[in-house]
PDB file of N, CA and C in Angstrom:
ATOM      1  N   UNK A   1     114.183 104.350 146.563  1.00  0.00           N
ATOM      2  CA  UNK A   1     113.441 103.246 147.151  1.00  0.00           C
ATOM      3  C   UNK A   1     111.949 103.359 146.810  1.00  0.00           C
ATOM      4  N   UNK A   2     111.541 104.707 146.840  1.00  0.00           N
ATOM      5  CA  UNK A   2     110.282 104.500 146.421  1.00  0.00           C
ATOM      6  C   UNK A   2     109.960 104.173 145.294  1.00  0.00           C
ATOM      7  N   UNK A   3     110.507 105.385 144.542  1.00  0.00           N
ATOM      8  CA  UNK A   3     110.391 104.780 142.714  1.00  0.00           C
ATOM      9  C   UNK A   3     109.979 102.775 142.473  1.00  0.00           C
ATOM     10  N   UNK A   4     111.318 102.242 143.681  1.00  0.00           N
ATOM     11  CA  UNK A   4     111.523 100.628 143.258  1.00  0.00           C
ATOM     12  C   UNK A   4     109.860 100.157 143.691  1.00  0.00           C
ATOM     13  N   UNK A   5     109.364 100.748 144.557  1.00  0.00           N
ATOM     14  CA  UNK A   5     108.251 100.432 145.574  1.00  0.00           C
ATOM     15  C   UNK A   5     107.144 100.288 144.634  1.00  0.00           C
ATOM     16  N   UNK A   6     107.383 101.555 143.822  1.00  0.00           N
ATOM     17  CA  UNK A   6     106.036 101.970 143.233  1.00  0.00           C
ATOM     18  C   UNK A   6     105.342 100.903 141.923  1.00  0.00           C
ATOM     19  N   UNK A   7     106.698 100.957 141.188  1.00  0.00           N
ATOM     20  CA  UNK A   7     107.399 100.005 139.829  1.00  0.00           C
ATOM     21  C   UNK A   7     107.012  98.444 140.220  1.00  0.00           C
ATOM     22  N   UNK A   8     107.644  97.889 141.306  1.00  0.00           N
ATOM     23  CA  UNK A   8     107.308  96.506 141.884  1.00  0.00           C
ATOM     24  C   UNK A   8     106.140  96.510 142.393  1.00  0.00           C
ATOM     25  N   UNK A   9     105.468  97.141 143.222  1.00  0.00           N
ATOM     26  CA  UNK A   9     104.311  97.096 143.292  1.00  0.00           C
ATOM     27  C   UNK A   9     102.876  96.784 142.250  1.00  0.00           C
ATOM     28  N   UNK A  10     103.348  97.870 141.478  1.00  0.00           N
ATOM     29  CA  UNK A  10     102.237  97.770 140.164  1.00  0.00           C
ATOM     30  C   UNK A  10     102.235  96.550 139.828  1.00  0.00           C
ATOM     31  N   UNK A  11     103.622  96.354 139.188  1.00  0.00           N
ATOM     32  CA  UNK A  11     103.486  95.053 138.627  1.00  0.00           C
ATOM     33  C   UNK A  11     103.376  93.360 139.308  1.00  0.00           C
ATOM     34  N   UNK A  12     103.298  93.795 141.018  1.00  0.00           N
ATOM     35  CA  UNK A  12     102.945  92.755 141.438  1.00  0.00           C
ATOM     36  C   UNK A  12     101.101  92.561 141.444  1.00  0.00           C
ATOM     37  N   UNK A  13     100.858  93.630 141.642  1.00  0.00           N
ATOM     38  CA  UNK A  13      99.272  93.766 142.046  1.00  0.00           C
ATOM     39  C   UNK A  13      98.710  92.633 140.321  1.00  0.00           C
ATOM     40  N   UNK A  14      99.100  93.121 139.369  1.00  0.00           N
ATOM     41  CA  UNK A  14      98.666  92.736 138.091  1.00  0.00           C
ATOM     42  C   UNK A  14      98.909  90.936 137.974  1.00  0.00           C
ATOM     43  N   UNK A  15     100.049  90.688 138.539  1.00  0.00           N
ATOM     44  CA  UNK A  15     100.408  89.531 138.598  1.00  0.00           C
ATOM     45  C   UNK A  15      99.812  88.976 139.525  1.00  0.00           C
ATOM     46  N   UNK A  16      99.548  89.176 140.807  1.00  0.00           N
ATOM     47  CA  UNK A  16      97.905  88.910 141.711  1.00  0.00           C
ATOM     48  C   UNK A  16      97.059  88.602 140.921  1.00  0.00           C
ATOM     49  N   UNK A  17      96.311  89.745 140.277  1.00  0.00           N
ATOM     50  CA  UNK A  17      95.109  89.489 139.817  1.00  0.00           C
ATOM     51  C   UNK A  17      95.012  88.438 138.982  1.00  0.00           C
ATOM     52  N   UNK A  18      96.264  88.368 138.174  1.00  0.00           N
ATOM     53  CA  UNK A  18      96.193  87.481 137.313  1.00  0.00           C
ATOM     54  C   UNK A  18      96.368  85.651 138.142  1.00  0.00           C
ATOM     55  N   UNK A  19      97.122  85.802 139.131  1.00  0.00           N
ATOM     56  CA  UNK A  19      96.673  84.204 139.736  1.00  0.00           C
ATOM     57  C   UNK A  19      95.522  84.127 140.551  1.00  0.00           C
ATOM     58  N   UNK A  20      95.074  84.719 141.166  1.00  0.00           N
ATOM     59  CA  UNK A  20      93.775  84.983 141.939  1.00  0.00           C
ATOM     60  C   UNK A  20      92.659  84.391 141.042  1.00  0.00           C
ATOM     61  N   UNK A  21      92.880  84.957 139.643  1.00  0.00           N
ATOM     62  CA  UNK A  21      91.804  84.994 138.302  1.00  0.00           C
ATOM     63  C   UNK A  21      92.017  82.946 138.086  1.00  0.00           C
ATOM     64  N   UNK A  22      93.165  83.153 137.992  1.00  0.00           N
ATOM     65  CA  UNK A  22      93.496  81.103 137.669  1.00  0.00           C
ATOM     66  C   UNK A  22      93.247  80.504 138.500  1.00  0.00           C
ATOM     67  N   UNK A  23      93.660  80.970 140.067  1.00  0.00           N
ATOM     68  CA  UNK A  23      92.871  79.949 141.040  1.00  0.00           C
ATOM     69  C   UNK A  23      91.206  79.772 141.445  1.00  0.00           C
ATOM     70  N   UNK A  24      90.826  81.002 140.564  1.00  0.00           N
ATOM     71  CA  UNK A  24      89.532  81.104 140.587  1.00  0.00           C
ATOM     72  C   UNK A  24      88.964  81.435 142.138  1.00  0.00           C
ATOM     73  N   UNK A  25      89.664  82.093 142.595  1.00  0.00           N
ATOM     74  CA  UNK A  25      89.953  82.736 144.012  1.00  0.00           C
ATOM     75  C   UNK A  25      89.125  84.183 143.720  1.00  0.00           C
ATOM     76  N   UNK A  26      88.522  84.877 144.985  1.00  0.00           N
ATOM     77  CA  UNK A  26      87.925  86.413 145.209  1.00  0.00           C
ATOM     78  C   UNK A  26      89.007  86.962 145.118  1.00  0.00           C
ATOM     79  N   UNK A  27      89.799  88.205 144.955  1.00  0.00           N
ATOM     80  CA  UNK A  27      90.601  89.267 144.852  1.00  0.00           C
ATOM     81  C   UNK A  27      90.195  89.831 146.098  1.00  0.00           C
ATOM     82  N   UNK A  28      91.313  89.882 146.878  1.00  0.00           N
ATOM     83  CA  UNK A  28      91.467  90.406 148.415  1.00  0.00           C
ATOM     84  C   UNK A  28      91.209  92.177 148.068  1.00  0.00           C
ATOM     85  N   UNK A  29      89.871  92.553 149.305  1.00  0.00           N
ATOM     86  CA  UNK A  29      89.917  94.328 149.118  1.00  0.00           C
ATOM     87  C   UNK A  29      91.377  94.933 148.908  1.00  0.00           C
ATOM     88  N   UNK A  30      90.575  95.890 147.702  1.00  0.00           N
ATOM     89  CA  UNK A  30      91.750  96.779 147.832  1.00  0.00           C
ATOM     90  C   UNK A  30      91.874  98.039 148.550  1.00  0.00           C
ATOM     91  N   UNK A  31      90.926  98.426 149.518  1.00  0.00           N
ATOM     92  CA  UNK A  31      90.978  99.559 150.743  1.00  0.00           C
ATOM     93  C   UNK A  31      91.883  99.065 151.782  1.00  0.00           C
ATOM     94  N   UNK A  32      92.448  99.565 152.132  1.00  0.00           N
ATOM     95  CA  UNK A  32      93.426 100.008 153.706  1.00  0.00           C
ATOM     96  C   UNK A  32      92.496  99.167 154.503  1.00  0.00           C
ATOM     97  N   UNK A  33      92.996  98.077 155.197  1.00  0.00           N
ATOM     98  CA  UNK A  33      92.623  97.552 156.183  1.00  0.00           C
ATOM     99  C   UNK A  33      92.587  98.698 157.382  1.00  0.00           C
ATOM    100  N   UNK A  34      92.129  98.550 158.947  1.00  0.00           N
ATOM    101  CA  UNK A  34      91.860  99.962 159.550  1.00  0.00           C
ATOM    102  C   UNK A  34      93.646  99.885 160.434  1.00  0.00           C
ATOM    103  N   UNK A  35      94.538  98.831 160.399  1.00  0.00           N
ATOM    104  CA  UNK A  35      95.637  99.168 160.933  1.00  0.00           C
ATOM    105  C   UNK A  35      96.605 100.075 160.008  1.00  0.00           C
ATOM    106  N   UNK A  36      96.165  99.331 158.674  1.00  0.00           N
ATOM    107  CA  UNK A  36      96.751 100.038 157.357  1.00  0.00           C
ATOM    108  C   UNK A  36      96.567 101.662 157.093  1.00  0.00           C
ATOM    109  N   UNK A  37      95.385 101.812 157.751  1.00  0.00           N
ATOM    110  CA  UNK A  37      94.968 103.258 157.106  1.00  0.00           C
ATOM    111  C   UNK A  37      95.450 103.493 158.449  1.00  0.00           C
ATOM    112  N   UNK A  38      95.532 103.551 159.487  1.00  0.00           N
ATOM    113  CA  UNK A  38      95.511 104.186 160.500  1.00  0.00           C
ATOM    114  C   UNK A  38      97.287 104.832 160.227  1.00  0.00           C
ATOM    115  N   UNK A  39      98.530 103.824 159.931  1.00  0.00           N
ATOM    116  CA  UNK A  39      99.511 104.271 159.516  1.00  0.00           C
ATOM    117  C   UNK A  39      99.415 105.354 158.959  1.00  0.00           C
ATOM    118  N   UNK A  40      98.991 105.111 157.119  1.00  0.00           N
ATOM    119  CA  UNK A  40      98.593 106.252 156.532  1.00  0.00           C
ATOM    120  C   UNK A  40      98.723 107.559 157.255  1.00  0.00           C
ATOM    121  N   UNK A  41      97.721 107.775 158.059  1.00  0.00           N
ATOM    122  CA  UNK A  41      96.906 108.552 158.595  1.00  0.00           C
ATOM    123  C   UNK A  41      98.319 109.372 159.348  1.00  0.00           C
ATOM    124  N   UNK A  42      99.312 108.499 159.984  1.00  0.00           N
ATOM    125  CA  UNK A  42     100.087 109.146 160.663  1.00  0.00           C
ATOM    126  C   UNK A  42     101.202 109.618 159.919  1.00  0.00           C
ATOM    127  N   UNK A  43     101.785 108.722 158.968  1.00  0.00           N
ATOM    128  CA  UNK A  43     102.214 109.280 158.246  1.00  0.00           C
ATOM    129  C   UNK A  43     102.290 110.826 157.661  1.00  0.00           C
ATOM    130  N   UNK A  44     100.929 110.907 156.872  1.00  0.00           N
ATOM    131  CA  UNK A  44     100.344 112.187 156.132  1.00  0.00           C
ATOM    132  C   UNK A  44     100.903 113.123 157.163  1.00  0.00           C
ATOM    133  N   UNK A  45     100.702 113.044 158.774  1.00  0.00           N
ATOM    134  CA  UNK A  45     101.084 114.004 159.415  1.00  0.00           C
ATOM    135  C   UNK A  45     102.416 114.541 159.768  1.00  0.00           C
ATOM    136  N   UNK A  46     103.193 114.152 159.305  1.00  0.00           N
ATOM    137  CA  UNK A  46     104.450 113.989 159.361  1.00  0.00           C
ATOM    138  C   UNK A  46     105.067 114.767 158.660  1.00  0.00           C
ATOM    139  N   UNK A  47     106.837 115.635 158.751  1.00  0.00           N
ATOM    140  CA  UNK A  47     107.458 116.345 157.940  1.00  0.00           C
ATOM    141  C   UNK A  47     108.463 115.748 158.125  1.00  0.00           C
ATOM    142  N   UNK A  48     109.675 116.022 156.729  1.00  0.00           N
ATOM    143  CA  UNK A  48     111.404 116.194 157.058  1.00  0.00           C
ATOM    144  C   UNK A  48     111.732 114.911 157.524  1.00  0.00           C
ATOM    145  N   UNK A  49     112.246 114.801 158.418  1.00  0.00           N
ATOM    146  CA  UNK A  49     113.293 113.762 158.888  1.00  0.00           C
ATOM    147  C   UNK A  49     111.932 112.428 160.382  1.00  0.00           C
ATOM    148  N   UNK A  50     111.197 113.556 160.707  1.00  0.00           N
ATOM    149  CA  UNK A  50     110.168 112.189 161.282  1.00  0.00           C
ATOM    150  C   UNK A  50     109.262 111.693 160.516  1.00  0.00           C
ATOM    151  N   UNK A  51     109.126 112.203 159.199  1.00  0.00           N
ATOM    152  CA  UNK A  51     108.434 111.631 158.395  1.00  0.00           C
ATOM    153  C   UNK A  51     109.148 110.784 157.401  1.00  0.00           C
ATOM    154  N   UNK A  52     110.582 110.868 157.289  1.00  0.00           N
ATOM    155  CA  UNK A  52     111.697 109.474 156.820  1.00  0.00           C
ATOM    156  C   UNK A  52     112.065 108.753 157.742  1.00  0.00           C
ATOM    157  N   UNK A  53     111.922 108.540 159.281  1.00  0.00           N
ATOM    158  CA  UNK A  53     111.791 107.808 160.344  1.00  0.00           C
ATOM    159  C   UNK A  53     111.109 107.006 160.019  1.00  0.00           C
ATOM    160  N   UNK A  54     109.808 107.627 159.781  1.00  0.00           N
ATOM    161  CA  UNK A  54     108.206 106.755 160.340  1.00  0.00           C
ATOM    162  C   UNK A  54     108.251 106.033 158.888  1.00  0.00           C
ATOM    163  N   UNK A  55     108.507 106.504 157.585  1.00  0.00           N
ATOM    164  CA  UNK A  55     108.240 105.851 156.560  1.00  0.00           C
ATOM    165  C   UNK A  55     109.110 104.384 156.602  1.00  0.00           C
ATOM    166  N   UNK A  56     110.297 104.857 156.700  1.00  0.00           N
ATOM    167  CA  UNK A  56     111.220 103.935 156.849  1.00  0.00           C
ATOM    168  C   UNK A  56     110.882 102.227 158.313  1.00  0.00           C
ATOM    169  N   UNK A  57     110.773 103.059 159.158  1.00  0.00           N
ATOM    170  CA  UNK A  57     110.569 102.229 160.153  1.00  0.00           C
ATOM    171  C   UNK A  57     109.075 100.924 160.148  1.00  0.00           C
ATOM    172  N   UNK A  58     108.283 101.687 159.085  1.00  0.00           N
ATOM    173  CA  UNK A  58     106.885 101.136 158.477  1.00  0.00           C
ATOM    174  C   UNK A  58     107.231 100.307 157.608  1.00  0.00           C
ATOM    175  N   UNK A  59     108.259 100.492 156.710  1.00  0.00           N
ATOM    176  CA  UNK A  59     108.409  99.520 155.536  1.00  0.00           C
ATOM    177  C   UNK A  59     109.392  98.445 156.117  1.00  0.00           C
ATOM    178  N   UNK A  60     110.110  98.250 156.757  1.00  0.00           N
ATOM    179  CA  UNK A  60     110.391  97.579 157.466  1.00  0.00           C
ATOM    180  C   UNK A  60     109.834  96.558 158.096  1.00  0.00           C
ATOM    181  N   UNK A  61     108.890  96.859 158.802  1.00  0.00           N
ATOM    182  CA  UNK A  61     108.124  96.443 159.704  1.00  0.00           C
ATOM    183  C   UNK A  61     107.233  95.259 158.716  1.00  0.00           C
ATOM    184  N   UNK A  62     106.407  96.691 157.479  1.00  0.00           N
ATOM    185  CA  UNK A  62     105.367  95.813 156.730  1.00  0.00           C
ATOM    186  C   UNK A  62     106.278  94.489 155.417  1.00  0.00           C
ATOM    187  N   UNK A  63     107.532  95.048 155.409  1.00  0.00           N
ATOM    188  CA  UNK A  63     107.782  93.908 154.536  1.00  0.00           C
ATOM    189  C   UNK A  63     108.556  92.606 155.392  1.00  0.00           C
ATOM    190  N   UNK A  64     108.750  93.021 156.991  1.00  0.00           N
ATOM    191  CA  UNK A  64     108.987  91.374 157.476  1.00  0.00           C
ATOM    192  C   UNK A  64     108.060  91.178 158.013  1.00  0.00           C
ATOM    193  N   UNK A  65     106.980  91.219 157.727  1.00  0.00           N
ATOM    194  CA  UNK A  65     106.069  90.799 158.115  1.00  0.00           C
ATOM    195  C   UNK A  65     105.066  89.928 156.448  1.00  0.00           C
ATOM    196  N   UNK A  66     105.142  90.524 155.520  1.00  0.00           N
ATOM    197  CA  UNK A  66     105.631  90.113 154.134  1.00  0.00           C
ATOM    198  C   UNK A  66     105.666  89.032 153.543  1.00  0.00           C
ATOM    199  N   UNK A  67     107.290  89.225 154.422  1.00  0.00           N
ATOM    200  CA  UNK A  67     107.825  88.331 153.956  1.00  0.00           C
ATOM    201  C   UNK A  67     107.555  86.835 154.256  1.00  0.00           C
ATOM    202  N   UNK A  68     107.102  87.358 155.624  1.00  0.00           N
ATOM    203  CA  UNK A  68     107.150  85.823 156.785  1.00  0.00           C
ATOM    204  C   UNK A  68     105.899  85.442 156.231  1.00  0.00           C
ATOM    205  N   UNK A  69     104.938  86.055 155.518  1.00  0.00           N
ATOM    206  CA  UNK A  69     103.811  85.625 155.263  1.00  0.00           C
ATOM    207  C   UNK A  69     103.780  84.563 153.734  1.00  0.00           C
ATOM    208  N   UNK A  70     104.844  85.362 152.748  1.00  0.00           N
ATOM    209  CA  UNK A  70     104.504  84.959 152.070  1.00  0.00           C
ATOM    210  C   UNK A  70     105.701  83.265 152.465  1.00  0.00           C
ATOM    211  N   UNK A  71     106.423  83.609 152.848  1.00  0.00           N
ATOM    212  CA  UNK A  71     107.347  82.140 153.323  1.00  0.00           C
ATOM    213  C   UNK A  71     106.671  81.262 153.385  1.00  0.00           C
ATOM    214  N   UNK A  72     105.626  81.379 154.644  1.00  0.00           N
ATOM    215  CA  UNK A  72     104.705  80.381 154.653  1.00  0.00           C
ATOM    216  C   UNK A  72     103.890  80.139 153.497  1.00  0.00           C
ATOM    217  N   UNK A  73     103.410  80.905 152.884  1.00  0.00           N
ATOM    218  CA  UNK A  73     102.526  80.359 151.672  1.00  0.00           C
ATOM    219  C   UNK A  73     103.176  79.649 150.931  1.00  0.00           C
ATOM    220  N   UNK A  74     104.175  80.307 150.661  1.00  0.00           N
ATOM    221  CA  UNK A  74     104.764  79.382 149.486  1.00  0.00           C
ATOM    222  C   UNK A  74     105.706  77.975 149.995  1.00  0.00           C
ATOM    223  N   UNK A  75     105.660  77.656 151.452  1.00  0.00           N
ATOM    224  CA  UNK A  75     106.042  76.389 151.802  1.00  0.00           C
ATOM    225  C   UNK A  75     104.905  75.752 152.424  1.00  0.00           C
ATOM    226  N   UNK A  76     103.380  76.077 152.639  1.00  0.00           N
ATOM    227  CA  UNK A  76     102.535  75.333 152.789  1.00  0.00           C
ATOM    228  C   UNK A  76     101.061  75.633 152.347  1.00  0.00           C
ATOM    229  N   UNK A  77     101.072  76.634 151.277  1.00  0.00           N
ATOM    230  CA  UNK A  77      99.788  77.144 151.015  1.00  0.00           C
ATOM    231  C   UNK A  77      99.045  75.807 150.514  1.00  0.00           C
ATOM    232  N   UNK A  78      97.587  75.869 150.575  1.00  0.00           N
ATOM    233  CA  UNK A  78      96.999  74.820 150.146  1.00  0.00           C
ATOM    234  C   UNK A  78      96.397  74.781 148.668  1.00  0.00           C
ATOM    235  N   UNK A  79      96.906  76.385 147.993  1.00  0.00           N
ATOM    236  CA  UNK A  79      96.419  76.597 146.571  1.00  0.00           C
ATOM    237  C   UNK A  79      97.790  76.738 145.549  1.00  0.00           C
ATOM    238  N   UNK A  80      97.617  75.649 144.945  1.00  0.00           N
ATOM    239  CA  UNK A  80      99.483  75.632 143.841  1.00  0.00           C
ATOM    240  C   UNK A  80      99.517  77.024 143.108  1.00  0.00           C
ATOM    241  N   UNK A  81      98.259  77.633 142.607  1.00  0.00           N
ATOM    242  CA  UNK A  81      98.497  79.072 141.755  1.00  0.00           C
ATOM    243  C   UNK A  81      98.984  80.367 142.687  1.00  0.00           C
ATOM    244  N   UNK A  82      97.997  80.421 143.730  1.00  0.00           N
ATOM    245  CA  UNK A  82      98.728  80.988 144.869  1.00  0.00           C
ATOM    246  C   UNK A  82      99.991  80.723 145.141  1.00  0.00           C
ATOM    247  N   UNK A  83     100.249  79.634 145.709  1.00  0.00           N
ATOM    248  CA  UNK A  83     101.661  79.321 145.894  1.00  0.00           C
ATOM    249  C   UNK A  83     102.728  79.531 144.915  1.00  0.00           C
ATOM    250  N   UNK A  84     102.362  79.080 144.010  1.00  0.00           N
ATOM    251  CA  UNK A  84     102.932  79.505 142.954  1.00  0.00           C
ATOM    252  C   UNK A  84     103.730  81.406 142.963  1.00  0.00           C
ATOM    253  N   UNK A  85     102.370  81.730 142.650  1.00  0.00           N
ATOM    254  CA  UNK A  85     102.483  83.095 143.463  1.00  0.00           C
ATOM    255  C   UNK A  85     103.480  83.819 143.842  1.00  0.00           C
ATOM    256  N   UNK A  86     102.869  83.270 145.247  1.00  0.00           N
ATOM    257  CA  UNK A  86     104.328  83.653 146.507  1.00  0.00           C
ATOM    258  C   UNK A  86     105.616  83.290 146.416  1.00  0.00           C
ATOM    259  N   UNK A  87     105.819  81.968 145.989  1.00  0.00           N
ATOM    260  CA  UNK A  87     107.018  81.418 145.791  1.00  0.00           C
ATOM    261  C   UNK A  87     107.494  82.309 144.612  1.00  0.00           C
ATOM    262  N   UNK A  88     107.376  82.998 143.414  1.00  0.00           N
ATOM    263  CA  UNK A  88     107.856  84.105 142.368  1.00  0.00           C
ATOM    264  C   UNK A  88     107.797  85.121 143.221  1.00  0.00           C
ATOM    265  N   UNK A  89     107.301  86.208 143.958  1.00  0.00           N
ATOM    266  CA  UNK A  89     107.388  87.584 144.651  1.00  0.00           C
ATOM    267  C   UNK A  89     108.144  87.371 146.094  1.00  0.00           C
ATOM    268  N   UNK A  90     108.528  86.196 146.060  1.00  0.00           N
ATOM    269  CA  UNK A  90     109.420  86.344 147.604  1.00  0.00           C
ATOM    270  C   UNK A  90     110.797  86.776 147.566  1.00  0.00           C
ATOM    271  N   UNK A  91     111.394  86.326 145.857  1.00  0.00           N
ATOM    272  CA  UNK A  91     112.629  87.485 146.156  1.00  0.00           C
ATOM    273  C   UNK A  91     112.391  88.557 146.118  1.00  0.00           C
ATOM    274  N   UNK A  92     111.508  89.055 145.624  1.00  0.00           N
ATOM    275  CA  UNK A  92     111.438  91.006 145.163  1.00  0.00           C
ATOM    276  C   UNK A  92     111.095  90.960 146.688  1.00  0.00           C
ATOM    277  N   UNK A  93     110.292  90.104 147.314  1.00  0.00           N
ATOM    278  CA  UNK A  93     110.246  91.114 148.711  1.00  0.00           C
ATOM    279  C   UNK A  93     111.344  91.111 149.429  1.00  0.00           C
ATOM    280  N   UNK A  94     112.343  90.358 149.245  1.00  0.00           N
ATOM    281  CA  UNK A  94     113.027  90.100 150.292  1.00  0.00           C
ATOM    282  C   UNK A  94     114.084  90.950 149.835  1.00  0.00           C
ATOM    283  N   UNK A  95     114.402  91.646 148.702  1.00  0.00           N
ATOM    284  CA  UNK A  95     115.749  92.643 148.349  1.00  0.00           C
ATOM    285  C   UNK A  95     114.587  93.790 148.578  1.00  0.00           C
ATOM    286  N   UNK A  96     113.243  94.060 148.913  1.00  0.00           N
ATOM    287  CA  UNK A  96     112.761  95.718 149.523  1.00  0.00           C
ATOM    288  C   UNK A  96     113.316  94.989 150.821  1.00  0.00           C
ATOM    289  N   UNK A  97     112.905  94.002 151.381  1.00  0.00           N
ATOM    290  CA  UNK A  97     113.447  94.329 153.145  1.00  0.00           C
ATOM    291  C   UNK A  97     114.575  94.853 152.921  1.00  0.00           C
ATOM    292  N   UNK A  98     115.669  94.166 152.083  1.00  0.00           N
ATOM    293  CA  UNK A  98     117.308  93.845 152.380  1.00  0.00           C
ATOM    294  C   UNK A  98     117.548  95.646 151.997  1.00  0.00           C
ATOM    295  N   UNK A  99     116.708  96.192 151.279  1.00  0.00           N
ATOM    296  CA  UNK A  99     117.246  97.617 150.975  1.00  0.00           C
ATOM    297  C   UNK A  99     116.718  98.700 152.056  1.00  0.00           C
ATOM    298  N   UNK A 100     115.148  98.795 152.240  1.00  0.00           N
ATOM    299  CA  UNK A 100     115.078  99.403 153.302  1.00  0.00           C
ATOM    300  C   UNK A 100     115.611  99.322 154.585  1.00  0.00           C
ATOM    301  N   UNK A 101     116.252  98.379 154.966  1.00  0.00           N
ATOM    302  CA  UNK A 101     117.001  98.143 155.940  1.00  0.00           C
ATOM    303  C   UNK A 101     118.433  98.786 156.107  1.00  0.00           C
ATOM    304  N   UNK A 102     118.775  99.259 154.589  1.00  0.00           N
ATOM    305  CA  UNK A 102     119.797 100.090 154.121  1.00  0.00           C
ATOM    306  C   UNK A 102     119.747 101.541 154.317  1.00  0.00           C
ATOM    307  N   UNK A 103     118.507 101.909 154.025  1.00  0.00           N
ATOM    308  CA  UNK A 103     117.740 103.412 154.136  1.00  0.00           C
ATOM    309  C   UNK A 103     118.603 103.804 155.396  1.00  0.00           C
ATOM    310  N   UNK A 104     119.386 104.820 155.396  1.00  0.00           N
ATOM    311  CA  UNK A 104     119.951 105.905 156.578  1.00  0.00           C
ATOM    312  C   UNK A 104     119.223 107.418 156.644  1.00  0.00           C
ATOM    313  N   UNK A 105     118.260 107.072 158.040  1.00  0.00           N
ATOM    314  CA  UNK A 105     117.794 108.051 158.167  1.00  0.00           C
ATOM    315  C   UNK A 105     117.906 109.121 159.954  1.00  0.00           C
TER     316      UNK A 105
END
């Protein structure tokens, strides 16, 4: 799962930049918002089996939340490249929910 995380990730971030760049849009920070880092933070502290809890239970969390975000964009965003966007990365997010949800930990 991670490997898929890491792989889809990259290549979503690039594909961001690249509509962000066409809508002629700012590029959203790329630092840890402070709820974001604060996870992190707990994470790092973590071993073994509460630290595949907490990972698991996080990705979860952050991709229906994701998801629901990008849903909406891509059924009412007010920018077509954006939208555009979202409407292409909403299946990849929605088979990480459908798999981490699989994760037995």
């Amino acid at each position: 799962f991670a490997t898929m995380m890491i792989k889809d990730h990259g290549e979503a971030a690039v594909k961001m930049k690249a509509a962000v760049t066409e809508a002629k849009m700012s590029a959203p920070p790329e630092d840890l918002d402070a709820k974001h880092k604060a996870m992190l933070d707990d994470l790092a502290k973590k071993e073994g089996s509460a630290f595949d809890k907490a990972y698991v239970a996080a990705q979860i969390k952050g991709h229906q939340e994701t998801v629901a975000l990008f849903q909406a964009y891509a059924n009412g965003g007010d920018n077509a490249r954006i939208k555009q966007f979202a409407k292409d990365l909403l299946p990849t997010l929605q088979v990480h929910l459908e798999h981490v949800r699989k994760l037995k930990v």
